[in-house]
Protein backbone atom coordinates (compact mmCIF):
# COMPACT_ATOMS: atom_id res chain seq x y z
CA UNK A 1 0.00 0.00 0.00
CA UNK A 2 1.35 3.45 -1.20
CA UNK A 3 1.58 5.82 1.69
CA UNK A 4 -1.13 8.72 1.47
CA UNK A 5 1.23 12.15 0.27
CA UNK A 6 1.22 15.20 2.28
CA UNK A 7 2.90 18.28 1.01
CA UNK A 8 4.81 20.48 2.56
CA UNK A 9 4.87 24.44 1.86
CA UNK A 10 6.69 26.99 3.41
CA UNK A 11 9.34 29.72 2.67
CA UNK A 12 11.27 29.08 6.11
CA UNK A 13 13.63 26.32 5.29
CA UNK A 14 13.74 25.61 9.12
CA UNK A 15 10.10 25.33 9.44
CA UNK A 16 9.94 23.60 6.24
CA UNK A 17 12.17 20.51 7.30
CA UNK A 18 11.07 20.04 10.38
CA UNK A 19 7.59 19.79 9.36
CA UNK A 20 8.62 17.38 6.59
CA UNK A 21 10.35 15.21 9.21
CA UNK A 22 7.99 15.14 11.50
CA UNK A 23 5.01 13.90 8.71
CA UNK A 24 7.34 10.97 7.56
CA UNK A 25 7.80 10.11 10.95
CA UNK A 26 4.07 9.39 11.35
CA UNK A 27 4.43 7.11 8.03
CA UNK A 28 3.52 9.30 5.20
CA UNK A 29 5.03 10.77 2.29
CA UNK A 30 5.78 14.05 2.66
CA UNK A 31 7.06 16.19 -0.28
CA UNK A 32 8.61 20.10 1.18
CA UNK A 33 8.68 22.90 -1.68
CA UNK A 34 9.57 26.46 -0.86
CA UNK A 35 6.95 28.08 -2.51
CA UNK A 36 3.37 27.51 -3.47
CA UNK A 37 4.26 28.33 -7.40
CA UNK A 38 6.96 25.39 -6.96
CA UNK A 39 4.47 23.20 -5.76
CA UNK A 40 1.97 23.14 -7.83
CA UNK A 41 4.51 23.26 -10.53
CA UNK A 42 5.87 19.90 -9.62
CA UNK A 43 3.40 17.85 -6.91
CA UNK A 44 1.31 15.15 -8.15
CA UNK A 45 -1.81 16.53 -6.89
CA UNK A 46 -3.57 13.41 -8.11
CA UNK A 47 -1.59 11.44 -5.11
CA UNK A 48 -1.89 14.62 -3.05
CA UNK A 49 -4.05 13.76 0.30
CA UNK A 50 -3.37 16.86 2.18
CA UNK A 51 -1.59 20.17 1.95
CA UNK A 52 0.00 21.70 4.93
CA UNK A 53 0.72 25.64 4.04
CA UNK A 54 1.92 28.82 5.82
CA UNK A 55 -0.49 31.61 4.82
CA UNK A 56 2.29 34.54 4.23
CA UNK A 57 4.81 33.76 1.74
CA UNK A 58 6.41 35.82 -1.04
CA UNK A 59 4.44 35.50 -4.00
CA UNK A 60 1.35 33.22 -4.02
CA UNK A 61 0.37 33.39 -0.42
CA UNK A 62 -1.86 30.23 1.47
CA UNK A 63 -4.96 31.35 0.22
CA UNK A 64 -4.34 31.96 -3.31
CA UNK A 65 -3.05 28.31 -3.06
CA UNK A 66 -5.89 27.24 -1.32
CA UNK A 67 -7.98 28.71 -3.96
CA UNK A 68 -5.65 26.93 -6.53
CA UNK A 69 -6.26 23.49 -5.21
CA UNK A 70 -9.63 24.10 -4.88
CA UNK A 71 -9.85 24.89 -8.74
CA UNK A 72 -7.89 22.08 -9.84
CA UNK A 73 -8.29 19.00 -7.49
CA UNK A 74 -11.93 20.02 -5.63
CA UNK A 75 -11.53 19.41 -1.49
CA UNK A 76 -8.18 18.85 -1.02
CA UNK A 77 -7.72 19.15 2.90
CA UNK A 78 -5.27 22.24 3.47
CA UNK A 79 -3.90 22.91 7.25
CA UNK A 80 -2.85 26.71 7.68
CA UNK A 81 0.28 27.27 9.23
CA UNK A 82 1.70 31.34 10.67
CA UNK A 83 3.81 33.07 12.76
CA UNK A 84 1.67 36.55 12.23
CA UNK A 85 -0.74 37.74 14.92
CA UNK A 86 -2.99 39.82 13.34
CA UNK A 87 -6.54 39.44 14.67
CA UNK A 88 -9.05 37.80 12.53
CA UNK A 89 -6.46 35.36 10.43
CA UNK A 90 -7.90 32.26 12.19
CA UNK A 91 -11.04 33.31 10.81
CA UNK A 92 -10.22 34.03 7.45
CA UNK A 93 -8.60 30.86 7.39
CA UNK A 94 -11.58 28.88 8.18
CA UNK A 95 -13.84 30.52 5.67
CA UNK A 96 -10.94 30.13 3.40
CA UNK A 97 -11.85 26.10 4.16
CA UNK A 98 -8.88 25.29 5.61
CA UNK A 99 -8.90 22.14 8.05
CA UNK A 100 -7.37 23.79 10.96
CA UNK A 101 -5.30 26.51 11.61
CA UNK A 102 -1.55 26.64 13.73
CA UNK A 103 0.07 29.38 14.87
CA UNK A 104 4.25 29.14 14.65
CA UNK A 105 5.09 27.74 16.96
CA UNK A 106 3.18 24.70 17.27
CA UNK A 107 3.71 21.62 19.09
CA UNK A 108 4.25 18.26 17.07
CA UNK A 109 0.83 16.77 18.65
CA UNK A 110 -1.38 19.23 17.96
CA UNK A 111 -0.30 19.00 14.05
CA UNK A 112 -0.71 15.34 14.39
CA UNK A 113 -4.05 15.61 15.22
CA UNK A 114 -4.82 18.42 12.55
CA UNK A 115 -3.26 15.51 9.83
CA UNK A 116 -5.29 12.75 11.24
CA UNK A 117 -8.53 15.27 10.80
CA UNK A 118 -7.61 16.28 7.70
CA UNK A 119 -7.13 12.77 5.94
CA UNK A 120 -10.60 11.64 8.18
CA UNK A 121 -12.89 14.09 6.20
């Protein structure tokens, strides 16, 4: 049986590695890319079963990408990732559909159980 693929994006290498890590280490594939135009330049969104995204990133920022996947793939479970404060982002993020919403930093089992409600939908 194929592992179920999670991808992985986010600008802050550090952030981005650890993240990856961490998802393999719970058994799935996990694909990093530093930018949401690099993803969806090179991910097999037809394997894709879950997208885990920060929401401010040069360029194409989470939403847009949310929006993207929706377009192309329909539901695609997306988990929000940030390190900015403003007030109202949690929000936005939820009627943006995403599954849940972190805010940097996050502890490993609290993303765990954002993945495991993701691929449960």
């Amino acid at each position: 049986m194929v592992a179920q693929l999670i991808s992985i994006i986010d600008d802050d290498p550090s952030v981005r590695d650890a993240v990856t890590e961490f998802v393999r280490s719970l058994g799935y594939d996990a694909l990093a890319f530093a930018s949401a135009e690099e993803f969806l330049a090179c991910c097999d969104l037809e394997r894709l079963a879950c997208a885990i995204t920060d929401i401010h990133m040069p360029g194409m920022n989470g939403f847009e990408l949310k929006q993207q996947l929706d377009t192309r793939c329909g539901a695609i479970p997306v988990i929000m990732i940030t390190a900015r404060t403003e007030p109202d982002l949690e929000t936005k993020a939820k009627l943006n559909g995403a599954t849940c919403f972190l805010q940097k930093p996050f502890d490993a089992e609290t993303l765990a159980d954002c993945i495991e409600k993701a691929l449960d939908r």
